[in-house]
PDB file of N, CA and C in Angstrom:
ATOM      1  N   UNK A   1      65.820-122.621  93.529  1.00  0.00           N
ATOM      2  CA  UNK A   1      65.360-123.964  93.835  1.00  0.00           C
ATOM      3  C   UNK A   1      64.825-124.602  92.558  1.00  0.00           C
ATOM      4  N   UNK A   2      65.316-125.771  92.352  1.00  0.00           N
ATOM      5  CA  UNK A   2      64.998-126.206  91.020  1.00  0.00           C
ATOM      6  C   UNK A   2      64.271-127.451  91.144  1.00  0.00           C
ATOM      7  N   UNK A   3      62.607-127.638  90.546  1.00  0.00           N
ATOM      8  CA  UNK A   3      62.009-129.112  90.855  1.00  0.00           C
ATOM      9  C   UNK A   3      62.224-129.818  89.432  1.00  0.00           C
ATOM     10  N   UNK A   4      62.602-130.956  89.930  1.00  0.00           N
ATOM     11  CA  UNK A   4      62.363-131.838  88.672  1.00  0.00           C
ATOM     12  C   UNK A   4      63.366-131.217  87.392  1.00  0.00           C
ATOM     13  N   UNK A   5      64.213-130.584  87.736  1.00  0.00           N
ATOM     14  CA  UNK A   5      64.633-130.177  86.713  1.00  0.00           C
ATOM     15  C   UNK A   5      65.160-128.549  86.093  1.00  0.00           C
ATOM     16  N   UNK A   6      63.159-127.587  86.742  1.00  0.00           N
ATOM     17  CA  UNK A   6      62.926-126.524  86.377  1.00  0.00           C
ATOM     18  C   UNK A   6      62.579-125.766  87.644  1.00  0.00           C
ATOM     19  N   UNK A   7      62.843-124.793  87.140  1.00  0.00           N
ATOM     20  CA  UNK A   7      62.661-123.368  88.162  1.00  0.00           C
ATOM     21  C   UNK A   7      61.186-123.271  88.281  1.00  0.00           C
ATOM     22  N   UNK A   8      60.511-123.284  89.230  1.00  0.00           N
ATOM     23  CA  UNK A   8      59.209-122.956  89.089  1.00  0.00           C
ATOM     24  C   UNK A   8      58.723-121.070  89.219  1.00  0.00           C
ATOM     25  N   UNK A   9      58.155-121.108  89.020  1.00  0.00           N
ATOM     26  CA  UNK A   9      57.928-119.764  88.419  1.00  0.00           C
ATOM     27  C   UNK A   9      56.446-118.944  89.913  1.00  0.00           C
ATOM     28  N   UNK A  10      56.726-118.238  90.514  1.00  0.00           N
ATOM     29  CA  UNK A  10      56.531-117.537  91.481  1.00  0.00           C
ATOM     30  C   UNK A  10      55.311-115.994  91.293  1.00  0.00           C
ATOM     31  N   UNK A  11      54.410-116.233  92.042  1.00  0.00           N
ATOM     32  CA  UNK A  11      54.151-114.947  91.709  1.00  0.00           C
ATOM     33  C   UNK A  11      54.572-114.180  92.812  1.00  0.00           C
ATOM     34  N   UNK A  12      54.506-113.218  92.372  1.00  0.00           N
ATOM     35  CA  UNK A  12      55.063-111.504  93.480  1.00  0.00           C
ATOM     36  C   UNK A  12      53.973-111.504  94.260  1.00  0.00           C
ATOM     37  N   UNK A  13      54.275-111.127  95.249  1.00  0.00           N
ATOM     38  CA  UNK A  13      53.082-111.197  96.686  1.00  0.00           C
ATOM     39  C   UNK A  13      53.090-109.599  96.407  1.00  0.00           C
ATOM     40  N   UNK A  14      52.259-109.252  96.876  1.00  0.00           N
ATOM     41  CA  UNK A  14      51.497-107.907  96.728  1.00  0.00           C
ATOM     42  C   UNK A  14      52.191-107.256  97.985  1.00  0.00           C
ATOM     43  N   UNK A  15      51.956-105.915  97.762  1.00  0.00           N
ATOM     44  CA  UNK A  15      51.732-105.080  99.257  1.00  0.00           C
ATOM     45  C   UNK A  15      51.022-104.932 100.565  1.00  0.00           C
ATOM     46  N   UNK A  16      49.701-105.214  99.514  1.00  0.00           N
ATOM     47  CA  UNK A  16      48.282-105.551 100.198  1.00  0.00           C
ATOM     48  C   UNK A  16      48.425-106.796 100.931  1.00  0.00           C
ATOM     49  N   UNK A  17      49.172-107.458 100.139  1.00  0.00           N
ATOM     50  CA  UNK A  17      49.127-108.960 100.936  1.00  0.00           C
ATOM     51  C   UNK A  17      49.943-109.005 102.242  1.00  0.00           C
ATOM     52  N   UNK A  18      51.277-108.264 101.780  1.00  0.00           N
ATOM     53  CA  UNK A  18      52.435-108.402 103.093  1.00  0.00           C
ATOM     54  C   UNK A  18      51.691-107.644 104.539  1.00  0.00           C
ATOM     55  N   UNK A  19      51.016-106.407 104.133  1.00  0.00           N
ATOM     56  CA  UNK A  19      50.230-105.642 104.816  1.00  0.00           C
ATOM     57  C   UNK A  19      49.470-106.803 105.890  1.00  0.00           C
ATOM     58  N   UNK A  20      48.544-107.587 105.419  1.00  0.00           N
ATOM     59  CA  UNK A  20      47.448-108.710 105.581  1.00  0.00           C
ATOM     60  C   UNK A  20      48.238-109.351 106.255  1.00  0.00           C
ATOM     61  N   UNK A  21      49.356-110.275 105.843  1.00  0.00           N
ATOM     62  CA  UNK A  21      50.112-110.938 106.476  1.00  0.00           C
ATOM     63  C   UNK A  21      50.557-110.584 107.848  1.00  0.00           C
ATOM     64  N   UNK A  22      51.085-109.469 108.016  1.00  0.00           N
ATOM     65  CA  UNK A  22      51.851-108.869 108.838  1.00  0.00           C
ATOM     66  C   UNK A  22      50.668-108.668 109.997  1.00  0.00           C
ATOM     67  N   UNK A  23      49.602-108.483 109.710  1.00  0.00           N
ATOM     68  CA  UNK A  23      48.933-108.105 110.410  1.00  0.00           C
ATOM     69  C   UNK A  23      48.167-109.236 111.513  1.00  0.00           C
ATOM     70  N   UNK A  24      48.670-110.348 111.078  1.00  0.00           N
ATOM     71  CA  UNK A  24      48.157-111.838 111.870  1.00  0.00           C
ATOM     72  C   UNK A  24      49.242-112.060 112.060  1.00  0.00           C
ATOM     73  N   UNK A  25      50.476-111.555 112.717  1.00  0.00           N
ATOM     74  CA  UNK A  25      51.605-111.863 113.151  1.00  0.00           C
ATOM     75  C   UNK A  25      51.358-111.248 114.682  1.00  0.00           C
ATOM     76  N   UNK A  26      52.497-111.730 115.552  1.00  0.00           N
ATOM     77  CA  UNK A  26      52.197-111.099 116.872  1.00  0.00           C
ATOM     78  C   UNK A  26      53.533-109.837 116.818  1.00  0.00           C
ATOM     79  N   UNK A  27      53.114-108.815 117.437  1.00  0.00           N
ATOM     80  CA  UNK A  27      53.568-107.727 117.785  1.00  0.00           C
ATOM     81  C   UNK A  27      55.323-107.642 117.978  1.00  0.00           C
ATOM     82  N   UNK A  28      55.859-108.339 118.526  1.00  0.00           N
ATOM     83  CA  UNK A  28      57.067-108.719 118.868  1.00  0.00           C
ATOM     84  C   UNK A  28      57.673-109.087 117.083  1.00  0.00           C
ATOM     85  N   UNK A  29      57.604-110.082 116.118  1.00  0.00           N
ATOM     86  CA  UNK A  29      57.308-110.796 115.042  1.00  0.00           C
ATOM     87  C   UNK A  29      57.564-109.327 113.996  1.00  0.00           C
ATOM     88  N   UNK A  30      56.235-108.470 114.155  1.00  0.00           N
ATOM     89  CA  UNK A  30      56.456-107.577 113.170  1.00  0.00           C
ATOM     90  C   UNK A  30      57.455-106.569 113.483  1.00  0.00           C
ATOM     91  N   UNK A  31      57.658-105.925 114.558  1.00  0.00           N
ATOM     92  CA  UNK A  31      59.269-105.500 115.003  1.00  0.00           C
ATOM     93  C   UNK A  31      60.169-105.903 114.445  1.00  0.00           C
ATOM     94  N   UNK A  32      60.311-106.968 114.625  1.00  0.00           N
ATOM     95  CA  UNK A  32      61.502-107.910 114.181  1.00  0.00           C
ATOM     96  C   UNK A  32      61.507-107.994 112.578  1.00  0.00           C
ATOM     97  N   UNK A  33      60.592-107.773 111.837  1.00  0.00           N
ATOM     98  CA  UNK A  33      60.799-107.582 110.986  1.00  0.00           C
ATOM     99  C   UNK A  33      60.985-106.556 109.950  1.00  0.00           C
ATOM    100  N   UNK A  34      60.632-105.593 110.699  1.00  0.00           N
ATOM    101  CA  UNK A  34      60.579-103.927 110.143  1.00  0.00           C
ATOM    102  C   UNK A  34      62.151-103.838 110.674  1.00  0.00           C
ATOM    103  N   UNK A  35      62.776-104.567 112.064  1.00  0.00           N
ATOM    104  CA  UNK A  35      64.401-104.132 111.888  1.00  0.00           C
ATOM    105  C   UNK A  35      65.133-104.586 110.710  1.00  0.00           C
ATOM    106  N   UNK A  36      64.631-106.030 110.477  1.00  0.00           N
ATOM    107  CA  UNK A  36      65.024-106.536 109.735  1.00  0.00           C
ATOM    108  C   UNK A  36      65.236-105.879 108.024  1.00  0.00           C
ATOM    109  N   UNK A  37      63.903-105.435 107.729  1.00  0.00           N
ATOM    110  CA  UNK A  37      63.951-104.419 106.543  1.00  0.00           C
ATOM    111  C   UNK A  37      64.572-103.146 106.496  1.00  0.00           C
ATOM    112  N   UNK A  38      64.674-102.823 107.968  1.00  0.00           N
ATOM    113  CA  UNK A  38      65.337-101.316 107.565  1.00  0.00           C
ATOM    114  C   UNK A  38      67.206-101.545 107.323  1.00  0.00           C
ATOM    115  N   UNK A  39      67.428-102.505 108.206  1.00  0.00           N
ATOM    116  CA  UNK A  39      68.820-103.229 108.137  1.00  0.00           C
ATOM    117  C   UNK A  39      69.022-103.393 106.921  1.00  0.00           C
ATOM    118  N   UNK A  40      68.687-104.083 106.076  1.00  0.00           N
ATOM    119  CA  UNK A  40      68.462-104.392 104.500  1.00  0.00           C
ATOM    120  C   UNK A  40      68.442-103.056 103.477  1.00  0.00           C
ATOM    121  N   UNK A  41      67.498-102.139 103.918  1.00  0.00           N
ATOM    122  CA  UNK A  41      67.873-101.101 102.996  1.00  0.00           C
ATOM    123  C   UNK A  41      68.378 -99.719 103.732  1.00  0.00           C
ATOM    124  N   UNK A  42      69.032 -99.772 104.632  1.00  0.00           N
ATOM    125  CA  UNK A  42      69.359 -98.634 105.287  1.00  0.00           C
ATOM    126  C   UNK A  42      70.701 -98.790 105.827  1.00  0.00           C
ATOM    127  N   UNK A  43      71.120-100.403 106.346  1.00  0.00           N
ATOM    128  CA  UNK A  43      72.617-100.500 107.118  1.00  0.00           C
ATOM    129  C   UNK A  43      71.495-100.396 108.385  1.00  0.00           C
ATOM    130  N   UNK A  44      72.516-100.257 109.473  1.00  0.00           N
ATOM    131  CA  UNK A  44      72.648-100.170 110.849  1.00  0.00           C
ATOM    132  C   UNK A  44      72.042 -99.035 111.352  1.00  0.00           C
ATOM    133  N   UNK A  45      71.770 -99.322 112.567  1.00  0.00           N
ATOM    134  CA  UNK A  45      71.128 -97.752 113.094  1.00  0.00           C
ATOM    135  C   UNK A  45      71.673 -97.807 114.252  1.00  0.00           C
ATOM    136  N   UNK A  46      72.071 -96.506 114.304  1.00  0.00           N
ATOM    137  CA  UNK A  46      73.265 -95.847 115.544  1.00  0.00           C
ATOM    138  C   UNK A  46      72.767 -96.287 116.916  1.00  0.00           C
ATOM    139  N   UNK A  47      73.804 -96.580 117.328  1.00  0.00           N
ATOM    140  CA  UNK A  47      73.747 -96.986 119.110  1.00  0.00           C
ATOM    141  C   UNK A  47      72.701 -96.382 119.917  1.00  0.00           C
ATOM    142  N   UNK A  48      73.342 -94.826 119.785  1.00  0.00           N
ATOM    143  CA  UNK A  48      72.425 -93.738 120.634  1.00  0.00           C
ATOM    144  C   UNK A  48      71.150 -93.653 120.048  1.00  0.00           C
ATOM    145  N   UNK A  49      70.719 -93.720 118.839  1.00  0.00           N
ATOM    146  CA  UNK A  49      69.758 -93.863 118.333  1.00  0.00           C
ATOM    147  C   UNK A  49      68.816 -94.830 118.690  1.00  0.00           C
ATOM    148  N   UNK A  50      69.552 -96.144 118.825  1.00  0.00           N
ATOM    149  CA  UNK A  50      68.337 -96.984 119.235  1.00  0.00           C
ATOM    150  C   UNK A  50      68.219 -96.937 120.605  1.00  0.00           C
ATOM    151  N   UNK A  51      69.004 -96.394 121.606  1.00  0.00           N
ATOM    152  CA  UNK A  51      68.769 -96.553 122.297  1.00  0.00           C
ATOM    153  C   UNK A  51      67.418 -94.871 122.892  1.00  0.00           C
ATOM    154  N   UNK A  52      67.760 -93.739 122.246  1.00  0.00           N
ATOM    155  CA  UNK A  52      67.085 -92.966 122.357  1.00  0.00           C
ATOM    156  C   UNK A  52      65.225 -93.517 121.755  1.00  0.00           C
ATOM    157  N   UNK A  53      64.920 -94.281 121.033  1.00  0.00           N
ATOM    158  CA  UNK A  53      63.970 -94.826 120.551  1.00  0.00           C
ATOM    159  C   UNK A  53      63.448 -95.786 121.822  1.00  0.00           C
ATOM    160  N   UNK A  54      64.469 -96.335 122.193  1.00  0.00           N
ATOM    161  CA  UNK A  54      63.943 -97.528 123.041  1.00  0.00           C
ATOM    162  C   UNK A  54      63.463 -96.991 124.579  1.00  0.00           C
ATOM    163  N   UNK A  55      64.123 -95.643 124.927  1.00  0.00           N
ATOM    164  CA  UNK A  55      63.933 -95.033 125.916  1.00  0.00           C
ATOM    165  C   UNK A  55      62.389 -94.372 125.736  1.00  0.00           C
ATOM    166  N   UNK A  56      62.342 -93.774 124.415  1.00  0.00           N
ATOM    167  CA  UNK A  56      60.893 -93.064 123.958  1.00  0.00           C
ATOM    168  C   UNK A  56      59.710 -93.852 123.886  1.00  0.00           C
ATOM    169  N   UNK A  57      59.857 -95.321 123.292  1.00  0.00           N
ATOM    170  CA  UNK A  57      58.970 -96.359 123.202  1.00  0.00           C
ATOM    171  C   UNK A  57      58.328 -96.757 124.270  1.00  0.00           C
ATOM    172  N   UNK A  58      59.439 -96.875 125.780  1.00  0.00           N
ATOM    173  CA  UNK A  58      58.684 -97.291 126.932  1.00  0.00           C
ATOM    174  C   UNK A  58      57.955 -96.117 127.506  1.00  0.00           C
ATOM    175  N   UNK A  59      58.709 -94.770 127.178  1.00  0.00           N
ATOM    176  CA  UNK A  59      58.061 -93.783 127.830  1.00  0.00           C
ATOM    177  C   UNK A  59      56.470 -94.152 127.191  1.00  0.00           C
ATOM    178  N   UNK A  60      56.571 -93.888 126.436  1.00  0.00           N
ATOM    179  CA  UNK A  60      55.145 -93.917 125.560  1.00  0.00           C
ATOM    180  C   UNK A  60      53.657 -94.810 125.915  1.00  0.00           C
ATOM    181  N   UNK A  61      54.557 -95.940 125.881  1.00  0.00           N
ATOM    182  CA  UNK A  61      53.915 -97.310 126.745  1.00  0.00           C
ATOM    183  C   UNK A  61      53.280 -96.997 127.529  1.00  0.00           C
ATOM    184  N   UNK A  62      54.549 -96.770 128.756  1.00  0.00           N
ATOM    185  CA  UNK A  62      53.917 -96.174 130.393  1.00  0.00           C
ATOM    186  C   UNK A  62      52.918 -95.203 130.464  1.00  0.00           C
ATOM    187  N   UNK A  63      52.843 -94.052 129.588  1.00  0.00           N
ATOM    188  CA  UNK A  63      51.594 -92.923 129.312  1.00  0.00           C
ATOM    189  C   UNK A  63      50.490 -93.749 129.216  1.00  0.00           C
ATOM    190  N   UNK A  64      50.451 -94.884 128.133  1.00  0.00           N
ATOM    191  CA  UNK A  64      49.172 -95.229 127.543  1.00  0.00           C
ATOM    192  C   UNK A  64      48.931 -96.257 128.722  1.00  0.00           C
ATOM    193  N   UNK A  65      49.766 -97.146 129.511  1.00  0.00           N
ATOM    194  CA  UNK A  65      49.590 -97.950 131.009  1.00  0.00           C
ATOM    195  C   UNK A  65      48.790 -97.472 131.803  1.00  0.00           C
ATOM    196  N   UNK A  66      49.447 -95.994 132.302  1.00  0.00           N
ATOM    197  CA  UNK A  66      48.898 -95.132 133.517  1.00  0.00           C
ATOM    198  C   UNK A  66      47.719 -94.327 133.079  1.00  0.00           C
ATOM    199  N   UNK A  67      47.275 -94.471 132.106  1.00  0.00           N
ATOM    200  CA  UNK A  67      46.289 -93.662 131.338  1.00  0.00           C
ATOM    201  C   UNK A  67      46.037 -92.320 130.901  1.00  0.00           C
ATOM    202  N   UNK A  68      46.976 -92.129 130.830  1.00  0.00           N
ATOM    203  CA  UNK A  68      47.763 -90.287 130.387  1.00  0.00           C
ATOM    204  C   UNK A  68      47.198 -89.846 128.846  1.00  0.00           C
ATOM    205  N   UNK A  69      47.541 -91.170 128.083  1.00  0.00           N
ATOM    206  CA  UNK A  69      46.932 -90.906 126.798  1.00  0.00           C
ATOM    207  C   UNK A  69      46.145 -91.944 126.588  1.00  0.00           C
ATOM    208  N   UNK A  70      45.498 -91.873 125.060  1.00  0.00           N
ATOM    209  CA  UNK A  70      44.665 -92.877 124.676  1.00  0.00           C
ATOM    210  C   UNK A  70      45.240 -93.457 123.491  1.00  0.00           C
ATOM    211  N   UNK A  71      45.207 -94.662 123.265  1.00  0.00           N
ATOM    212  CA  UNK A  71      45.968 -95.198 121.794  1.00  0.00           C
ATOM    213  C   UNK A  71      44.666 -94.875 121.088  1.00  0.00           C
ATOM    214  N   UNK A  72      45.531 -95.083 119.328  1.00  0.00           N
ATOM    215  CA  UNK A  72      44.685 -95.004 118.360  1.00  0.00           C
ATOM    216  C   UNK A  72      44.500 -95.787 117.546  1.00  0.00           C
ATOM    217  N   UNK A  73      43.298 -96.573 117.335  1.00  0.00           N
ATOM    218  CA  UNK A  73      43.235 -97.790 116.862  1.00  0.00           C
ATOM    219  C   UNK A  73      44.066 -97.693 115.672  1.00  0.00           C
ATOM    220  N   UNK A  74      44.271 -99.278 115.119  1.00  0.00           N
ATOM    221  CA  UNK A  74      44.977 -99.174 113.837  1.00  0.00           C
ATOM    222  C   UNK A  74      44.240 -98.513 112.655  1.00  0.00           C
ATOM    223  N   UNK A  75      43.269 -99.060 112.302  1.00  0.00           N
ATOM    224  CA  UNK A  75      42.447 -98.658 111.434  1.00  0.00           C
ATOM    225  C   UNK A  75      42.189 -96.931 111.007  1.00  0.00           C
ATOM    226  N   UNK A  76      42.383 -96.318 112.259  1.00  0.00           N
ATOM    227  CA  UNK A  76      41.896 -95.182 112.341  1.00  0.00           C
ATOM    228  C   UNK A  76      43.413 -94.490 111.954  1.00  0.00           C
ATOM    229  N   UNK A  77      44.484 -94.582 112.273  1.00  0.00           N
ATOM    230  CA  UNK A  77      45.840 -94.491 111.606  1.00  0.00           C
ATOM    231  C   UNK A  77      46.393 -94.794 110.754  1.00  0.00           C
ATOM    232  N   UNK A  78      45.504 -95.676 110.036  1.00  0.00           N
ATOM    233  CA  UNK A  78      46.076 -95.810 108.491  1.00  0.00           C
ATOM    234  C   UNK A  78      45.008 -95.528 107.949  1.00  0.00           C
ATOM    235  N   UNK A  79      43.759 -95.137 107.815  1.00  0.00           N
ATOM    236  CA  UNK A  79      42.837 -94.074 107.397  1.00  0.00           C
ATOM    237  C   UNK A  79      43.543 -92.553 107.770  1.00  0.00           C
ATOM    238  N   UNK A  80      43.888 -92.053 108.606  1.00  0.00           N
ATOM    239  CA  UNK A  80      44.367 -90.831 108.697  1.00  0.00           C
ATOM    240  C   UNK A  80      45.879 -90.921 107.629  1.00  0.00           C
ATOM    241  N   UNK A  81      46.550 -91.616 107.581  1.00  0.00           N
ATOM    242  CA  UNK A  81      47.483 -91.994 107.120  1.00  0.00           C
ATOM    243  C   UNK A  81      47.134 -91.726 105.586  1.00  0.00           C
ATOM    244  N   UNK A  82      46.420 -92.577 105.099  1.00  0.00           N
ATOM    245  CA  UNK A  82      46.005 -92.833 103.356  1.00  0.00           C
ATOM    246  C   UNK A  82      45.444 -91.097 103.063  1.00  0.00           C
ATOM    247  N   UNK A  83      44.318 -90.165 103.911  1.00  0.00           N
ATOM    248  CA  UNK A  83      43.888 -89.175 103.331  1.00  0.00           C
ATOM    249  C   UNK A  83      45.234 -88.039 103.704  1.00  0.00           C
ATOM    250  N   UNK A  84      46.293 -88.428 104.451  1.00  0.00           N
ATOM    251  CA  UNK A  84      47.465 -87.460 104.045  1.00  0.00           C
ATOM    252  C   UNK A  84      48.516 -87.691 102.943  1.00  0.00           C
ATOM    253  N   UNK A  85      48.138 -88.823 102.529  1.00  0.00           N
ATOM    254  CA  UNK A  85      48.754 -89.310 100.858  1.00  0.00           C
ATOM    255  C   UNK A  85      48.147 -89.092 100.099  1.00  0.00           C
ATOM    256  N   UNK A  86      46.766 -89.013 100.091  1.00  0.00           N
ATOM    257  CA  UNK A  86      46.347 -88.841  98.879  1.00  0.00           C
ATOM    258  C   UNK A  86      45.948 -87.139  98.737  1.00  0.00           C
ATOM    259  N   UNK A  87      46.529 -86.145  99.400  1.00  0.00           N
ATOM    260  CA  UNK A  87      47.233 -84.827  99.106  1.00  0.00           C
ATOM    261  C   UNK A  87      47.751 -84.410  98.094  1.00  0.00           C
TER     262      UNK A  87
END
């Protein structure tokens, strides 16, 4: 995109930021966009595959519905997350 002439010059959005971003998006939104990225660097993902995912996802759901399990906040999963990276 060229203004006036010249390319304007962009800074790189961070990780931290997309992270931030993503995170004031609604639920449906960020799906859609994690397919979107894996499409981009991965190709396609197999029929049976998504559909074995999509079968596991509701199972999962329905557990945490009927109260079988307990979810885990976000926070607390990407804290568990960061001290198994930094291993």
């Amino acid at each position: 995109m060229r203004l006036n002439g010249v390319y304007p010059k962009f800074m790189p959005i961070t990780l931290d930021e997309i992270v931030e971003e993503a995170r004031q998006l609604p639920a449906d939104v960020v799906a859609e966009l994690i397919d979107r990225i894996m499409m981009a660097r991965h190709g396609g993902i197999e029929s049976h595959v998504d559909r074995a995912w999509r079968t596991e996802i509701r199972r999962r759901i329905a557990e945490i519905d009927e109260g079988k399990v307990k979810g885990i906040p976000v926070e607390e999963s990407l804290a568990r997350i960061g001290k198994i990276i930094e291993r």
